[in-house]
N, C-alpha and C. Protein backbone atom coordinates (compact mmCIF):
# COMPACT_ATOMS: atom_id res chain seq x y z
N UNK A 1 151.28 56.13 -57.41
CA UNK A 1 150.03 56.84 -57.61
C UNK A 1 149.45 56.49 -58.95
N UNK A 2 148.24 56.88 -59.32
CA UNK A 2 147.46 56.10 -60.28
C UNK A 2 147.42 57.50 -61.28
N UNK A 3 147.33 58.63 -61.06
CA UNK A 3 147.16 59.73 -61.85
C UNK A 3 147.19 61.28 -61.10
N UNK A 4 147.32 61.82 -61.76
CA UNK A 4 147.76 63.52 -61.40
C UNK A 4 146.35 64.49 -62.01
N UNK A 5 145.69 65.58 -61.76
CA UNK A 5 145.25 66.36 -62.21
C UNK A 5 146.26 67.83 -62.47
N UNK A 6 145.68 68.75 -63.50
CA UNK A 6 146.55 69.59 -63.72
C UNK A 6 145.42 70.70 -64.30
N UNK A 7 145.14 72.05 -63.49
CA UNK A 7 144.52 72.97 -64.42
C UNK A 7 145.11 73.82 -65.26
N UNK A 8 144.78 74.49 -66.51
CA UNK A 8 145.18 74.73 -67.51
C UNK A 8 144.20 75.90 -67.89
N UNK A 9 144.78 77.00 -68.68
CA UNK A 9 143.92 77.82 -69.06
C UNK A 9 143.34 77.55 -70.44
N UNK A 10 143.86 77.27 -71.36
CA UNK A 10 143.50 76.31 -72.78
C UNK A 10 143.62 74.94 -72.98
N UNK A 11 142.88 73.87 -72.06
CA UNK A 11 142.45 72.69 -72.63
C UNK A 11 142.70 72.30 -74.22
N UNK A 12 142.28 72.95 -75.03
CA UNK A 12 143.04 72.12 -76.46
C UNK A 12 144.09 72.72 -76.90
N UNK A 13 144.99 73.69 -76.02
CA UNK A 13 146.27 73.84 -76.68
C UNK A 13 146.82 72.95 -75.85
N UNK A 14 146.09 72.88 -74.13
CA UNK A 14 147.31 71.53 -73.55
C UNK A 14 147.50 69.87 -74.04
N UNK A 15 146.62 69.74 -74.37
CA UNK A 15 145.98 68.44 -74.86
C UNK A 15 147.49 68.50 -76.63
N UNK A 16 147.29 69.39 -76.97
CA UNK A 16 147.89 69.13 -78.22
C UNK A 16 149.53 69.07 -77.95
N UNK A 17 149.77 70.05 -76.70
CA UNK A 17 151.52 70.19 -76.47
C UNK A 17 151.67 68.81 -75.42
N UNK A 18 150.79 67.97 -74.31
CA UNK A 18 150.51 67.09 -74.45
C UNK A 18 151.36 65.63 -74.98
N UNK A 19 150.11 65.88 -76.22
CA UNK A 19 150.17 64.63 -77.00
C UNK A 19 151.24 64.93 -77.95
N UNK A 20 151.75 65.80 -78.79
CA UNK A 20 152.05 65.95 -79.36
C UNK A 20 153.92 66.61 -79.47
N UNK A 21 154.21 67.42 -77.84
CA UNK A 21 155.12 67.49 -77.74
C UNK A 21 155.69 66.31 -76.69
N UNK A 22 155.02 66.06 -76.01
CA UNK A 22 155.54 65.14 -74.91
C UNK A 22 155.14 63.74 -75.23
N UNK A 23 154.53 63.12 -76.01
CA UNK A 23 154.53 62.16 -76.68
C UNK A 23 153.14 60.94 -75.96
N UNK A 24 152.24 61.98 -74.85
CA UNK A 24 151.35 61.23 -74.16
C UNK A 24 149.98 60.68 -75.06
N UNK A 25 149.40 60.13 -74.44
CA UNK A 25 148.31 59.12 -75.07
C UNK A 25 146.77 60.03 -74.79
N UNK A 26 145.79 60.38 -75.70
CA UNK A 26 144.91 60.82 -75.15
C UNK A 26 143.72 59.91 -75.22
N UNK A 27 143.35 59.55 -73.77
CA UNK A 27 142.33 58.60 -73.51
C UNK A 27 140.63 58.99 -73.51
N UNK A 28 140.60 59.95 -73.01
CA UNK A 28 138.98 61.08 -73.25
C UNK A 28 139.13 62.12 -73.90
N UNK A 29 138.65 62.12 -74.91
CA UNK A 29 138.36 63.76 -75.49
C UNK A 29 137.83 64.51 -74.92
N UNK A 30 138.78 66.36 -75.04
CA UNK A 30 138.25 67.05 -73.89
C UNK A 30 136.43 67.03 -74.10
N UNK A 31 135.90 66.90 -72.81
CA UNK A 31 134.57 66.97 -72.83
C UNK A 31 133.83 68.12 -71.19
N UNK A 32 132.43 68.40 -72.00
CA UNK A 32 132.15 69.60 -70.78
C UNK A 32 131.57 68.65 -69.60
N UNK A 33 131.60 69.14 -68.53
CA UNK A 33 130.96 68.52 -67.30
C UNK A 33 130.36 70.04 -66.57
N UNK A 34 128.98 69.64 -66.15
CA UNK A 34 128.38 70.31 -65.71
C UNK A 34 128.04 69.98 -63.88
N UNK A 35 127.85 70.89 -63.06
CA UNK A 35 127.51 70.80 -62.18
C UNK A 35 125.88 70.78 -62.04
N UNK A 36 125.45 69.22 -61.48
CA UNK A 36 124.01 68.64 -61.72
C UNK A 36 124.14 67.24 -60.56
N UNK A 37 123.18 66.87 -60.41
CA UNK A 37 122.83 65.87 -59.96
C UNK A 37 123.53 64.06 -60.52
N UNK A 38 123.93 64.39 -61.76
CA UNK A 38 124.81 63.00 -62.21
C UNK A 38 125.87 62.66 -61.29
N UNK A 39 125.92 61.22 -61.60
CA UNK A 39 126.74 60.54 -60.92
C UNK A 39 128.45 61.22 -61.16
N UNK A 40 128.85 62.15 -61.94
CA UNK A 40 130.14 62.56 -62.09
C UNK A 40 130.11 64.04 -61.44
N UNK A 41 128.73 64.60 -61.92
CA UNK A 41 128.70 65.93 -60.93
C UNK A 41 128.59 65.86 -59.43
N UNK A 42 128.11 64.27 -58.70
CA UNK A 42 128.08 64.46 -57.29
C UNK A 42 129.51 64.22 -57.00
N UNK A 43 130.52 63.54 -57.69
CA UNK A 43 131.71 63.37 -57.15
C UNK A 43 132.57 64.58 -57.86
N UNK A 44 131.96 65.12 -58.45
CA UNK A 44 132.99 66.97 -58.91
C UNK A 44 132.56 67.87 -57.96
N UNK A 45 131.50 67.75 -57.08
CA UNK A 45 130.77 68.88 -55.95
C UNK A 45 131.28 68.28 -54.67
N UNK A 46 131.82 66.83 -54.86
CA UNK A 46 132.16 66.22 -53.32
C UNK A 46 134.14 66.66 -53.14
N UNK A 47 134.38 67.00 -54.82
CA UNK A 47 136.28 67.19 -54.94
C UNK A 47 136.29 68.82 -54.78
N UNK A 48 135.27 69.30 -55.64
CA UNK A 48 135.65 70.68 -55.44
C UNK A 48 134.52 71.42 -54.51
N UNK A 49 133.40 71.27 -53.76
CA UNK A 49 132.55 72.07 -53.39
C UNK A 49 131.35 72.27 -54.15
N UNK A 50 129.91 72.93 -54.12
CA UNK A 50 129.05 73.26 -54.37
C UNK A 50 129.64 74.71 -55.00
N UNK A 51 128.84 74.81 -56.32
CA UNK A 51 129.16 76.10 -56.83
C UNK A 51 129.98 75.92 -57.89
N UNK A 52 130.26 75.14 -58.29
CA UNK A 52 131.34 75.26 -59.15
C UNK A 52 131.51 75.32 -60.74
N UNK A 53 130.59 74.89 -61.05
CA UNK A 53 129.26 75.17 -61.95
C UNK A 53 129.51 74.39 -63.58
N UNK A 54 130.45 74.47 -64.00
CA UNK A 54 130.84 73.71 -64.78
C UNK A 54 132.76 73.85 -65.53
N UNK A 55 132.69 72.70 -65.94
CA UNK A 55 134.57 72.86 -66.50
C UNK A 55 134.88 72.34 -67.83
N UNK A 56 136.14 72.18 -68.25
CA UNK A 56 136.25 70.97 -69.95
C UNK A 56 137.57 70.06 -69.10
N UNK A 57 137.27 69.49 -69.33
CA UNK A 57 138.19 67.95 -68.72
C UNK A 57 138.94 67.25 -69.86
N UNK A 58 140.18 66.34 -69.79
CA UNK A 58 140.54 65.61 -70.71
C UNK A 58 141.49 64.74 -70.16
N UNK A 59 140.93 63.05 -70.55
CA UNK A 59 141.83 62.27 -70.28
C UNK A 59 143.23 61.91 -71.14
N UNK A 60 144.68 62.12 -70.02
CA UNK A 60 146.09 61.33 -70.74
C UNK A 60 146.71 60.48 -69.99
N UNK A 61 147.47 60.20 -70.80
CA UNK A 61 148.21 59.13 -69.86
C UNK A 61 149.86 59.02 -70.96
N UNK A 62 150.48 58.87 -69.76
CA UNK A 62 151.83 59.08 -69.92
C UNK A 62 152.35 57.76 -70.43
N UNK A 63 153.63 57.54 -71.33
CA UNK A 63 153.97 56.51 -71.83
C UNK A 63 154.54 55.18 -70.60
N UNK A 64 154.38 55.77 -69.20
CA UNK A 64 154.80 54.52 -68.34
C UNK A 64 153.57 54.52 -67.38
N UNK A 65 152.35 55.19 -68.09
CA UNK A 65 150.83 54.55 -67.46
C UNK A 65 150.42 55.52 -66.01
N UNK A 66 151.10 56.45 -66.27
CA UNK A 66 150.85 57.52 -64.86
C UNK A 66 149.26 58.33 -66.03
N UNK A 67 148.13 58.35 -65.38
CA UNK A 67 147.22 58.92 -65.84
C UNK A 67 147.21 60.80 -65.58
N UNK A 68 146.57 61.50 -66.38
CA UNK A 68 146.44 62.93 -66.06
C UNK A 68 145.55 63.82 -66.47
N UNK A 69 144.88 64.23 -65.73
CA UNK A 69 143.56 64.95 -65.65
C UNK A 69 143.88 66.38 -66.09
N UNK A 70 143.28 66.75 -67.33
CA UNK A 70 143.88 68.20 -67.77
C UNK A 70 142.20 69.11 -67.44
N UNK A 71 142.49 70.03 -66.44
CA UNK A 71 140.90 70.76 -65.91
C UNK A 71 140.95 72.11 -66.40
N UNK A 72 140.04 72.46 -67.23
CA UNK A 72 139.76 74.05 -67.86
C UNK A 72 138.61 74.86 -66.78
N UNK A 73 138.78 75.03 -65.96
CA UNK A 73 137.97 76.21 -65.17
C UNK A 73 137.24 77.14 -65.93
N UNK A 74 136.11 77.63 -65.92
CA UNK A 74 135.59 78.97 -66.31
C UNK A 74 136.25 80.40 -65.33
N UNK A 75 136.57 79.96 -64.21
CA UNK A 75 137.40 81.39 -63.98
C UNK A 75 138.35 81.02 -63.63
N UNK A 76 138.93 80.40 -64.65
CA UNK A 76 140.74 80.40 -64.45
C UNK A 76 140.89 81.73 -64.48
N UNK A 77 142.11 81.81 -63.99
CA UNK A 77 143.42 83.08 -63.69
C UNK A 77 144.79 82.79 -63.67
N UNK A 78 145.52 83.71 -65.10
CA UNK A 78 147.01 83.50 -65.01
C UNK A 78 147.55 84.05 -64.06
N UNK A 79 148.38 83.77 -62.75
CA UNK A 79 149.09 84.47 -61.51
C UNK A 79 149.84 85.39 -62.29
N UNK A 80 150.12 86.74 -61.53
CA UNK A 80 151.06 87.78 -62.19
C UNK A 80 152.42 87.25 -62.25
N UNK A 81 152.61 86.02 -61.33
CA UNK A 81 154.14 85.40 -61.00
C UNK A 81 153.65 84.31 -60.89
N UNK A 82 153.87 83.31 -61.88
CA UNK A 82 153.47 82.26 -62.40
C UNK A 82 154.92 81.35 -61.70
N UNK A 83 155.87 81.78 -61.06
CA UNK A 83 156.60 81.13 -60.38
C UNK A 83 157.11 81.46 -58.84
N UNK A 84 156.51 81.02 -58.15
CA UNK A 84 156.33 81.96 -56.58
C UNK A 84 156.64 80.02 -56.13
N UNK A 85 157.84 79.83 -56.50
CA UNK A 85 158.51 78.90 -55.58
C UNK A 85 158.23 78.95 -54.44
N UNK A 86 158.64 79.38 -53.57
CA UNK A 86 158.47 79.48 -52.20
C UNK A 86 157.21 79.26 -51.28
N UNK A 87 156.06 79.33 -52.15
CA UNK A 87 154.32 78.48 -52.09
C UNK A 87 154.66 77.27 -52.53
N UNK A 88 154.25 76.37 -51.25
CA UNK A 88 153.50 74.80 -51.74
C UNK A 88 152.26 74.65 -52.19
């Protein structure tokens, strides 16, 4: 596979534990993306749906070239059980 996405509730604390504890490469600085008519908003409305309105994104990449998409939601939510194994 070429890369992974991963949502996150703090974008620049993940970006920093990241780069900084896990030793990954940061390729885009987190940046905002809006839901609009651009060529990145028709393929963010074609991945996630209409509505979605905007997010903070950031490109990494791992030291053996696996890429990873770190996504900040505006209505993220921490699960009360942040480990419910038994869901795929």
């Amino acid at each position: 596979f070429s890369h992974i996405g991963i949502s996150v509730p703090d974008l620049d604390a993940a970006v920093k534990f990241y780069t900084e504890v896990m030793g990954w490469y940061l390729i885009m600085q987190p940046t905002d993306i809006k839901e609009d008519d651009s060529a990145i908003g028709d393929m963010c409305t074609d991945v996630f749906g209409a509505g979605w309105g905007s997010f903070r994104i950031a490109h990494l990449s791992t030291g053996d070239r696996v890429g990873v998409e770190i996504f900040q939601f505006n209505n993220q939510r921490n699960p009360d059980n942040n480990f419910e194994y038994w869901k795929t």
